[in-house]
Protein backbone atom coordinates (compact mmCIF):
# COMPACT_ATOMS: atom_id res chain seq x y z
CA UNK A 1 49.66 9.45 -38.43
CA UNK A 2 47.95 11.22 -36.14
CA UNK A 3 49.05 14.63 -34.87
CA UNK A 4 50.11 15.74 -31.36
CA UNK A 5 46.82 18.26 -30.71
CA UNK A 6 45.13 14.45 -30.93
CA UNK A 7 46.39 13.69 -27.72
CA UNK A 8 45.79 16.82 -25.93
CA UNK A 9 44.58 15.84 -22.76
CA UNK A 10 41.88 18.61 -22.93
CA UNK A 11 40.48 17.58 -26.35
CA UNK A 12 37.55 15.81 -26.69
CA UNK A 13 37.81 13.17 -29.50
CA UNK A 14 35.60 13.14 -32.44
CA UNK A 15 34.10 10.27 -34.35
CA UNK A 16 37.06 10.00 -36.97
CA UNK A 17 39.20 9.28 -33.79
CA UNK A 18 37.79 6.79 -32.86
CA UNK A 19 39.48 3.94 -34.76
CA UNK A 20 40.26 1.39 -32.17
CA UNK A 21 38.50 -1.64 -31.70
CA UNK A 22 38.37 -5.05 -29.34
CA UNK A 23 41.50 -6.23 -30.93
CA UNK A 24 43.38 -3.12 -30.62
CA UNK A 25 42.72 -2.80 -26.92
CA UNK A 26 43.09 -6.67 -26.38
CA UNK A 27 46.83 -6.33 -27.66
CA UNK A 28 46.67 -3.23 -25.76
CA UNK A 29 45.84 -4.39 -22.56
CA UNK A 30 47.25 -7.99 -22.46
CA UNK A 31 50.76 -6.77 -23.37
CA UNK A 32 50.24 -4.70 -20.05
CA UNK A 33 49.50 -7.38 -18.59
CA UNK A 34 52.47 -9.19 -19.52
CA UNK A 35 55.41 -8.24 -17.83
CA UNK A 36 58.80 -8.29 -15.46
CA UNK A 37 56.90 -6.02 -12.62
CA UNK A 38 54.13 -8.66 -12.87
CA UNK A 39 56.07 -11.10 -12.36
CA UNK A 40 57.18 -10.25 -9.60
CA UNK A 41 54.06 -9.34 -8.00
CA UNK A 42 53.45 -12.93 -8.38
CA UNK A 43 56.74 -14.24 -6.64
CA UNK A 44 55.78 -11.67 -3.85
CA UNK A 45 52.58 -13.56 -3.20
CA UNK A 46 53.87 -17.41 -3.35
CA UNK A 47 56.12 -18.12 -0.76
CA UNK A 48 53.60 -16.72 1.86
CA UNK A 49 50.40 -18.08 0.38
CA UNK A 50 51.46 -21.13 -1.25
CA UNK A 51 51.17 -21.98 -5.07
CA UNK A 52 47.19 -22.83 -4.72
CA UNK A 53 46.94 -19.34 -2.36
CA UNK A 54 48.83 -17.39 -4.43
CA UNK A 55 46.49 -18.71 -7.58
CA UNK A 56 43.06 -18.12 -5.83
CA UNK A 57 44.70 -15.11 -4.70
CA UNK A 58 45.51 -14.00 -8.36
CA UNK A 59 42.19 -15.21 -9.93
CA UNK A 60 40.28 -13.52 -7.54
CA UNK A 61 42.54 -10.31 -7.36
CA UNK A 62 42.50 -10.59 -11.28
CA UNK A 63 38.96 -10.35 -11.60
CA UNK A 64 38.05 -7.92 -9.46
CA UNK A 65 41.03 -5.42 -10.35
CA UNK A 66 39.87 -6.39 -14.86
CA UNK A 67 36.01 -5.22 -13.99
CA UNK A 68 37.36 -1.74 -12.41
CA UNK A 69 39.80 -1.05 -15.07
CA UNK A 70 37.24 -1.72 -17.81
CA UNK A 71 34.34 -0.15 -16.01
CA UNK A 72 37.22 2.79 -15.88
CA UNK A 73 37.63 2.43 -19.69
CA UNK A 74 34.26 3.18 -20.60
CA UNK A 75 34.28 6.63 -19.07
CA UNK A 76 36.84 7.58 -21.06
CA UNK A 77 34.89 6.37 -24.28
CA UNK A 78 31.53 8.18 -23.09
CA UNK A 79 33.17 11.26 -22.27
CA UNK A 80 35.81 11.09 -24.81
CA UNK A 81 38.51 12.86 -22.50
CA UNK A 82 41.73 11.84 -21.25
CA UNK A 83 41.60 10.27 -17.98
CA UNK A 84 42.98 13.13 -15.58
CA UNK A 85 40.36 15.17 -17.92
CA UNK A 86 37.62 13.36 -16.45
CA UNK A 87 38.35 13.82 -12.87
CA UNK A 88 36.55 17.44 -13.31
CA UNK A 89 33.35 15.66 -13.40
CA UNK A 90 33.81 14.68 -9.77
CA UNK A 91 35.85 16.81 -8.40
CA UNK A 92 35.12 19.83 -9.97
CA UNK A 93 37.80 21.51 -12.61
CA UNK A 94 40.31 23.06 -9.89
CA UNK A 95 39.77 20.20 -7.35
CA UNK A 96 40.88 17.81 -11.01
CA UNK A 97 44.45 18.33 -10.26
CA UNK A 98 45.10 17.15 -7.24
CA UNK A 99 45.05 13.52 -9.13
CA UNK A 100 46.75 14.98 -11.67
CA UNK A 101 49.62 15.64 -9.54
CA UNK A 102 49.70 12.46 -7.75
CA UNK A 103 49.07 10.76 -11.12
CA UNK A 104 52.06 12.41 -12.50
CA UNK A 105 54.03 11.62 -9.49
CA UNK A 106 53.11 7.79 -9.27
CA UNK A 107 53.50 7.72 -12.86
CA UNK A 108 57.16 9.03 -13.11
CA UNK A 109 57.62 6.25 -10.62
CA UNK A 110 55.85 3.40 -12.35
CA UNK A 111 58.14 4.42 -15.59
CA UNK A 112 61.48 4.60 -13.75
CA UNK A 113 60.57 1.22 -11.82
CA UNK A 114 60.14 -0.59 -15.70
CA UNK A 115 63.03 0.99 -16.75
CA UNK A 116 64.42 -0.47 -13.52
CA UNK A 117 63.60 -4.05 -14.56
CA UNK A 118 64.49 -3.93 -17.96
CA UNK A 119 67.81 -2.19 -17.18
CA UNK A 120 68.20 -5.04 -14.64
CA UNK A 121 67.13 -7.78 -16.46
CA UNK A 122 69.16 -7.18 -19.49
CA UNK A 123 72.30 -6.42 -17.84
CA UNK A 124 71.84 -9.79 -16.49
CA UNK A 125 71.10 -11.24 -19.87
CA UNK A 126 74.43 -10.01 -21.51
CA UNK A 127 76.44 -11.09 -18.47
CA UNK A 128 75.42 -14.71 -18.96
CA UNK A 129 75.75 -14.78 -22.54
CA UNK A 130 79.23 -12.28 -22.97
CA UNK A 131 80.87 -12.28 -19.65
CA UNK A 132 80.36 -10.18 -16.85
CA UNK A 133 82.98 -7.80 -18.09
CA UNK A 134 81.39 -7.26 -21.17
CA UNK A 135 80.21 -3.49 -21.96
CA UNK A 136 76.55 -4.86 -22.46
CA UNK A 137 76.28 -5.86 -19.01
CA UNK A 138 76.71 -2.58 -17.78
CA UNK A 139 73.79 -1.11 -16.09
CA UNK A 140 73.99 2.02 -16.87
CA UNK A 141 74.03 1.41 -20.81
CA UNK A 142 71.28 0.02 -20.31
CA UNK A 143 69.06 2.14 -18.46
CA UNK A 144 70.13 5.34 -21.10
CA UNK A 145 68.50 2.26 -23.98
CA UNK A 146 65.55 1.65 -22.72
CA UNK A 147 64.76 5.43 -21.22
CA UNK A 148 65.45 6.91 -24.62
CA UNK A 149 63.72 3.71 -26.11
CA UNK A 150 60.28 3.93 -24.10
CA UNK A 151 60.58 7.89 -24.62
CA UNK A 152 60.92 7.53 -28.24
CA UNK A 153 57.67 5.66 -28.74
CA UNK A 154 55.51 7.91 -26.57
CA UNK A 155 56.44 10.90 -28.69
CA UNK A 156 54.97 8.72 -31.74
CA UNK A 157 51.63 8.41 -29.73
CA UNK A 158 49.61 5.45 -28.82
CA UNK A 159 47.31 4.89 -32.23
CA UNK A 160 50.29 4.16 -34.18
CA UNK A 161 52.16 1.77 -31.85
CA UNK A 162 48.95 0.11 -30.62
CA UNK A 163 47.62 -1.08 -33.91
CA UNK A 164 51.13 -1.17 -36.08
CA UNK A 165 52.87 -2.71 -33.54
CA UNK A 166 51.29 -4.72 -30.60
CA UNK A 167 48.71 -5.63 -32.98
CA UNK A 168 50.77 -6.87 -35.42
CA UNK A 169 54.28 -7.97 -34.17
CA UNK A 170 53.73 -7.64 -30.52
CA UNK A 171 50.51 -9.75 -29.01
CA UNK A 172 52.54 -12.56 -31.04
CA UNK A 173 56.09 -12.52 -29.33
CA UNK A 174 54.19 -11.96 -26.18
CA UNK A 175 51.77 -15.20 -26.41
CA UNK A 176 55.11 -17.54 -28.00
CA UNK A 177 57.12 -15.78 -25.02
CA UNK A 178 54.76 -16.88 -22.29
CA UNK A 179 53.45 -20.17 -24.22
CA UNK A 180 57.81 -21.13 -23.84
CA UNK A 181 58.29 -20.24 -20.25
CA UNK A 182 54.68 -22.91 -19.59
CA UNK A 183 56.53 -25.38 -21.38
CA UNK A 184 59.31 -24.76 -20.00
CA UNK A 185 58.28 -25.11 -16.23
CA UNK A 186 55.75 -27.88 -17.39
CA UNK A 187 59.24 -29.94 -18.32
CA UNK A 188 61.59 -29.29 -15.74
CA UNK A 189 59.47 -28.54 -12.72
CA UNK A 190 57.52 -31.13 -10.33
CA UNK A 191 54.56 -29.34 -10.69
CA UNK A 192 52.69 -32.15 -8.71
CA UNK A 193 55.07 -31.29 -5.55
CA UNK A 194 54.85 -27.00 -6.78
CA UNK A 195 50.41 -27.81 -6.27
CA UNK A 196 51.67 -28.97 -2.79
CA UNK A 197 54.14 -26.44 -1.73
CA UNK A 198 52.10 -24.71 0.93
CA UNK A 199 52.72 -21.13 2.18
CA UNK A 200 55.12 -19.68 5.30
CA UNK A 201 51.85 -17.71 6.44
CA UNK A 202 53.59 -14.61 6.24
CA UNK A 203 51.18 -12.85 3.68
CA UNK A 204 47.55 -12.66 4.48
CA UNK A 205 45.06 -14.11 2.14
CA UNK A 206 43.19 -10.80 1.62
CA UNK A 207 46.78 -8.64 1.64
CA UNK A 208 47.36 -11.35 -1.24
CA UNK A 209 44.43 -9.94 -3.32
CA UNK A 210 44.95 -6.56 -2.13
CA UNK A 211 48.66 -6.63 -4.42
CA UNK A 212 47.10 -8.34 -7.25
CA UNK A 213 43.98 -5.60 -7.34
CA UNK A 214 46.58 -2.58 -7.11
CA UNK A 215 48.39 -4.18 -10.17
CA UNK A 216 44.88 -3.12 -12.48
CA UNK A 217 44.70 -0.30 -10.31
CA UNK A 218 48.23 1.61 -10.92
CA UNK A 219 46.46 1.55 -14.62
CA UNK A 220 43.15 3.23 -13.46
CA UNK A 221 44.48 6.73 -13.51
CA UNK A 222 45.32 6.56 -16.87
CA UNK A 223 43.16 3.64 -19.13
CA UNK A 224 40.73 6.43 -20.04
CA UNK A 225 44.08 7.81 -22.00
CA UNK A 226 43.17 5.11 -24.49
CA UNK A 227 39.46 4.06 -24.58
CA UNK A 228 38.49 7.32 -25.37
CA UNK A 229 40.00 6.36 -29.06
CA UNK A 230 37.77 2.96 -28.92
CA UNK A 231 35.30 2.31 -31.31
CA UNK A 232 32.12 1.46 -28.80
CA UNK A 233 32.11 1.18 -25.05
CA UNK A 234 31.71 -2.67 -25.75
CA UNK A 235 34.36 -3.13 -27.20
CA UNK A 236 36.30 -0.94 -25.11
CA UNK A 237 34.95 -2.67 -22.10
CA UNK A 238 35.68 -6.27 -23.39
CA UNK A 239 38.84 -5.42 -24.95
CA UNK A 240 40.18 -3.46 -21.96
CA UNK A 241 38.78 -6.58 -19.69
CA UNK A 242 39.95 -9.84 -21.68
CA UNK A 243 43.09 -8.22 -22.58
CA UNK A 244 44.01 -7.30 -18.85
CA UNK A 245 42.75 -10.08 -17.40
CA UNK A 246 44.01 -13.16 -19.31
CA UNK A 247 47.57 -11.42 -19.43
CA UNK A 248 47.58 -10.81 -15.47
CA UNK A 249 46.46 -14.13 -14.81
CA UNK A 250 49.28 -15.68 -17.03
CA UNK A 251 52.24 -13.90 -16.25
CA UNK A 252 51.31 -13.98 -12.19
CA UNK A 253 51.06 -17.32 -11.93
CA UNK A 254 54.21 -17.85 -14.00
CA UNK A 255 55.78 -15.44 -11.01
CA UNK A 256 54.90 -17.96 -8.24
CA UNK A 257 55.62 -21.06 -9.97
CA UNK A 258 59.29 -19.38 -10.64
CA UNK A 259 60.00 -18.42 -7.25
CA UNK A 260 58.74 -21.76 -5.26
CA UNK A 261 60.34 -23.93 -8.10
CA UNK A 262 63.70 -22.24 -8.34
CA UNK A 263 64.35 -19.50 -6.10
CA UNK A 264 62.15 -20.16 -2.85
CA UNK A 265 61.29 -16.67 -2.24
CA UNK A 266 60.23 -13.41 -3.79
CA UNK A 267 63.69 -12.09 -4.64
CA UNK A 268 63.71 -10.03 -7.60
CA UNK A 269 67.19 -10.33 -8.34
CA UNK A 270 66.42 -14.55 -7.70
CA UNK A 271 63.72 -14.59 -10.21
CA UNK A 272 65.86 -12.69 -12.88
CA UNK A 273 67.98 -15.60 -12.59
CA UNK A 274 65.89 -18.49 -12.67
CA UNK A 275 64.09 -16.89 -15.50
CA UNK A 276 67.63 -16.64 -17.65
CA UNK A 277 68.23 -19.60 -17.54
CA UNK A 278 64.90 -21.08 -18.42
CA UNK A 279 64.65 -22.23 -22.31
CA UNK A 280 67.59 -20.79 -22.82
CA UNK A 281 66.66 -17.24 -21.28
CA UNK A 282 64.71 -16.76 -24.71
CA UNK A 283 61.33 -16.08 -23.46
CA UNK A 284 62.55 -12.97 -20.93
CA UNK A 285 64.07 -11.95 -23.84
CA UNK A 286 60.99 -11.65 -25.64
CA UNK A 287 59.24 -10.44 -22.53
CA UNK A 288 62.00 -7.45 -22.12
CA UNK A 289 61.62 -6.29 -25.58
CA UNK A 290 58.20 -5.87 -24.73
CA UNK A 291 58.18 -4.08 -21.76
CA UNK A 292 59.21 -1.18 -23.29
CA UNK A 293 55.40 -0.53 -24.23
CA UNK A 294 54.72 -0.76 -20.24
CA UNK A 295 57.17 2.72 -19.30
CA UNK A 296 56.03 3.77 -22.99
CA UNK A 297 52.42 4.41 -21.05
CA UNK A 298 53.37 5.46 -18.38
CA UNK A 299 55.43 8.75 -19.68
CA UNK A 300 52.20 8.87 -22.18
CA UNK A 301 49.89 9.26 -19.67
CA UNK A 302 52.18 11.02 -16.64
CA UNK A 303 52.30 13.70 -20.31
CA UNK A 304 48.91 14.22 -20.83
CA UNK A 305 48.41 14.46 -16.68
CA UNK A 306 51.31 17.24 -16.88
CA UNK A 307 49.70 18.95 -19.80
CA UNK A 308 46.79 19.77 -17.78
CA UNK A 309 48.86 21.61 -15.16
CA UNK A 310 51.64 23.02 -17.02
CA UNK A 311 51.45 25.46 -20.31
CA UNK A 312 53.42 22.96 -22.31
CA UNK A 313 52.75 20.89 -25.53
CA UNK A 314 52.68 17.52 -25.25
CA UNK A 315 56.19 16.47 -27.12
CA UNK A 316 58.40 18.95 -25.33
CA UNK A 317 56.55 17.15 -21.69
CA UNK A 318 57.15 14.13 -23.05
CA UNK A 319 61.04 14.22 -23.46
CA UNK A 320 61.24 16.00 -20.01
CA UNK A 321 58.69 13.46 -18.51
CA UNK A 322 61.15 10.32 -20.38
CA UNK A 323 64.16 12.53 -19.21
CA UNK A 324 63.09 12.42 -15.53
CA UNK A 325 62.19 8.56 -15.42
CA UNK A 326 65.56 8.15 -16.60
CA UNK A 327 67.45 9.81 -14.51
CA UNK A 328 65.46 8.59 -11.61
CA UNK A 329 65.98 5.03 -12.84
CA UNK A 330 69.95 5.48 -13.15
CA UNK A 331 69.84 5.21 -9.55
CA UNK A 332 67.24 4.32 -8.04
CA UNK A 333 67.34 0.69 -6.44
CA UNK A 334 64.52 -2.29 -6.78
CA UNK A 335 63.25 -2.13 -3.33
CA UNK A 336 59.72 -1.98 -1.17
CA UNK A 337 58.02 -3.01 -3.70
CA UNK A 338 55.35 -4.22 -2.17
CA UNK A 339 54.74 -1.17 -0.01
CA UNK A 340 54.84 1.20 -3.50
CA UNK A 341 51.54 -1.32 -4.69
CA UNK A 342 49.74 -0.57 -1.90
CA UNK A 343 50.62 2.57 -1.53
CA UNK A 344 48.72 3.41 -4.70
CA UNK A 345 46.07 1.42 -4.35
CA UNK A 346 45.21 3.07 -1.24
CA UNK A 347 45.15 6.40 -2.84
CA UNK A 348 43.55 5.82 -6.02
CA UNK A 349 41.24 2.97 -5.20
CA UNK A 350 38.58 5.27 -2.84
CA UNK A 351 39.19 7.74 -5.59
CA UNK A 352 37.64 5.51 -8.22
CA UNK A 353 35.50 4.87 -6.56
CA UNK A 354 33.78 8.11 -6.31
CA UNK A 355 34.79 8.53 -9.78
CA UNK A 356 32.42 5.57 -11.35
CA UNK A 357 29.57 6.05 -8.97
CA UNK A 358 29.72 9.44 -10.24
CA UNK A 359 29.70 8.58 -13.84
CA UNK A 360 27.33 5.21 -13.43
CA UNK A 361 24.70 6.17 -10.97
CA UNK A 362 24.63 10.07 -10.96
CA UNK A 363 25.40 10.87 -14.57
CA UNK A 364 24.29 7.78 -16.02
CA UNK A 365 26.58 7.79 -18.49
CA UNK A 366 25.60 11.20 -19.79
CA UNK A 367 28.03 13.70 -21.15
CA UNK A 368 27.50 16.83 -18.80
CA UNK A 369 29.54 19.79 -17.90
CA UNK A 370 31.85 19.81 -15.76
CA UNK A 371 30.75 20.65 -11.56
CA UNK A 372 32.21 23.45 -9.37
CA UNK A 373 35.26 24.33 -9.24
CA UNK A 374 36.01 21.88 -6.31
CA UNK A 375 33.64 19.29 -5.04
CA UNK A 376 33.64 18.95 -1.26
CA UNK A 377 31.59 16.26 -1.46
CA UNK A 378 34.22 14.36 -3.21
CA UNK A 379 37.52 15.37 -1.45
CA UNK A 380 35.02 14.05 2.11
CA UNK A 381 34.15 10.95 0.63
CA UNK A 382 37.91 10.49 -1.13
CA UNK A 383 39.71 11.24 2.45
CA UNK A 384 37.30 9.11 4.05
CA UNK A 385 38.13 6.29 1.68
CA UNK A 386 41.78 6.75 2.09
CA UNK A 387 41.45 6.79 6.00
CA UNK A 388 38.94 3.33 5.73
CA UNK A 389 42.03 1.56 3.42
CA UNK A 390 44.62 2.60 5.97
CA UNK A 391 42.69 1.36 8.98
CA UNK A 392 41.24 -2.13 6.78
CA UNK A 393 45.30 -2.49 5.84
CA UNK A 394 46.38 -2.08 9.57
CA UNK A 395 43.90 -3.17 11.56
CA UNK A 396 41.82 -5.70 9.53
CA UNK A 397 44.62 -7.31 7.17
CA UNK A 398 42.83 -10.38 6.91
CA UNK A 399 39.66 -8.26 5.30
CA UNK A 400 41.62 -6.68 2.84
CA UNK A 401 41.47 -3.35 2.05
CA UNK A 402 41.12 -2.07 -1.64
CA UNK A 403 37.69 -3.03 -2.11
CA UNK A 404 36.24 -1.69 0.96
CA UNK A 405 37.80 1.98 1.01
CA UNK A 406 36.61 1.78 -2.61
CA UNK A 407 32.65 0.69 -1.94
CA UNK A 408 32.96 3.18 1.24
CA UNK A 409 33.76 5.98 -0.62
CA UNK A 410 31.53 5.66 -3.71
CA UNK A 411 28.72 4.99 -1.05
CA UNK A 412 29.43 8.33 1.25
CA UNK A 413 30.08 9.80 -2.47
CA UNK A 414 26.14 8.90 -3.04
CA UNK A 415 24.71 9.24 -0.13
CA UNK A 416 26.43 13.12 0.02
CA UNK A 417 24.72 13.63 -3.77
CA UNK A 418 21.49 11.93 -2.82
CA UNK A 419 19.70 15.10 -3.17
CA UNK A 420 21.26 16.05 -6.63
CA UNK A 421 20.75 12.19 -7.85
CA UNK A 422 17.13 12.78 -7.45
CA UNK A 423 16.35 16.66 -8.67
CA UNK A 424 18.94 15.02 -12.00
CA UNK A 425 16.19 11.72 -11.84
CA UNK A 426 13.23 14.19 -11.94
């Protein structure tokens, strides 16, 4: 068992840490892949876009979000930092926590929201099966069980629950959950009339892929949390990209067939329902217990992006991080979620993308020290990228907008280092 000074988000890991492989981040990644929020991202795309929108929209969405979070992965092997660590490259090692903040504050969000849908989903469960005046089917119980749940497994670290757990036990309820809930649609659905159900044309094609790419890109901030444990950047890219991608695909497209076949729209509370009942509500079982590993990142991560800004170890931030989440979830209500999505992804996708043309073309992979204290060359090209996703998403909705704030700001990003590229190149 590893030790908590492992984790330290300023710590660089050595070669004996280095212990996880393409199976361990497969199980890693696809189990993040799998899950209620995910779900639901696909019921938000079908009733606009159709079911065959909604699945070009998710394949294509899919793809392109897999390659970032994978190409994200291997900076966190090469450099062997956390990912909020790693920001100092580009944006020097005051202008670093800036993300950090926002990370931590997205994150803390992203946490209660799971605990949100498990809390939600389980309460549900119990009222089906015991009555709705049963104890179990009280929110509230619930959200204290899985907040003290998801906190209790970041404070054992991710090595541990990664390769005893998902590896093990987990990948395996998670494939026979989402293999049931197939067959289960497959048998009781007209899928021949679900191919034909065509959209209300209230979603955008390219706002479509814009939700599925933020789904891989509310990871971004903090995948580097995990690589930098991976045994080779292959496998950390393959793992990290398989994993992600092949989960994601599943569980979105389960989301739209749900929601045209039996609920018509993207309700939450809808799809909760029609997924309760389905095969005898045993696969969302299976997919609840699960989740927990989804918040359990989250408080990892929004940890290791505190520990960098506060003089705090990382197990007493962890049970205040888990606290907070909690709390937050106890009353916080399941709403604009698809404004939250792309509310991220317009913040951290021009980000990344100074980040990885930083790391790819101007480092080259190479292990250097950190910059200045604050890079003004990336804060321009980072507000420039935010400002190009804002106008894309208002103005140009049928573009999209993820992809180009991100290729506009890694391009100002070079262009703006074009002189340091080449005295680094000579």
């Amino acid at each position: 068992m590893k030790n908590s000074n492992t984790y330290s988000p300023g710590r660089v890991t050595t070669a004996g840490d280095r212990i996880l492989g393409w199976r361990d981040l497969f199980s890693l990644w696809f189990s993040l892949g799998i899950g209620l929020a995910v779900l639901q991202a696909g019921a938000v795309l079908a009733p606009g876009l159709g079911m065959l929108g909604s699945l070009c929209a998710v394949a294509i969405g899919s793809l392109a979000g897999s390659v970032l979070l994978a190409l994200s992965g291997v900076i966190g092997y090469d450099t062997g930092r956390s990912a909020m660590a790693t920001m100092a490259f580009s944006l020097g090692n005051t202008g670093a926590s800036v993300p950090a903040v926002l990370n931590v504050l997205q994150l803390i969000g992203w946490g209660a929201f799971e605990i949100v849908m498990m809390r939600d989903a389980a309460s549900l469960l119990a009222a089906r099966t015991l009555g709705s005046g049963s104890m179990w089917a009280n929110p509230a119980l619930w959200t204290w069980v899985f907040g003290l749940c998801a906190t209790g497994l970041a404070l054992g670290g991710p090595l541990a629950f990664i390769r005893l757990v998902l590896r093990r036990f987990g990948i395996w309820l998670l494939l026979f959950a989402c293999a049931w809930l197939s067959w289960s649609l497959w048998r009781h659905a007209d899928l021949a009339k679900l191919a034909a159900t065509a959209g209300n044309g209230s979603l955008p094609f390219a706002a479509g892929c814009d939700i599925v790419i933020s789904m891989a890109l509310s990871w971004l901030p903090l995948v580097a949390d995990y690589t930098r444990f991976g045994k080779s950047a292959r496998q950390s890219f393959f793992g990290t990209l398989s994993g992600y991608l092949l989960g994601g695909l599943w569980m979105m497209a389960l989301g739209g067939a749900y929601a045209l076949a039996y609920t018509g729209d993207g309700d939450a509370n809808a799809l909760l329902v029609a997924l309760s009942g389905a095969a005898l509500g045993i696969p969302l079982l299976l997919i609840l217990i699960d989740e927990n590993e989804n918040a359990f990142a989250d408080i990892h991560s929004a940890t290791l992006s505190s520990a960098l800004l506060l003089p705090l170890r990382v197990k007493p931030l962890t049970l205040i991080i888990g606290l907070v989440c909690t709390l937050i979830a106890w009353r916080a209500p399941l709403s604009q979620y698809e404004n939250f999505l792309l509310l991220i992804g317009s913040v951290f996708a021009p980000l990344f993308g100074v980040v990885l043309v930083e790391h790819f073309a101007i480092r080259r992979r190479r292990d250097l020290a950190p910059g200045a204290a604050l890079s003004w060359r990336a804060f321009l090209s980072w507000g420039c990228g935010i400002a190009v996703y804002q106008l894309m998403a208002q103005v140009y909705a049928q573009i999209g907008a993820t992809l180009p704030a991100l290729i506009a700001a890694g391009a100002l990003y070079y262009l703006l280092s074009w002189r340091g590229v080449s005295c680094r190149a000579a």
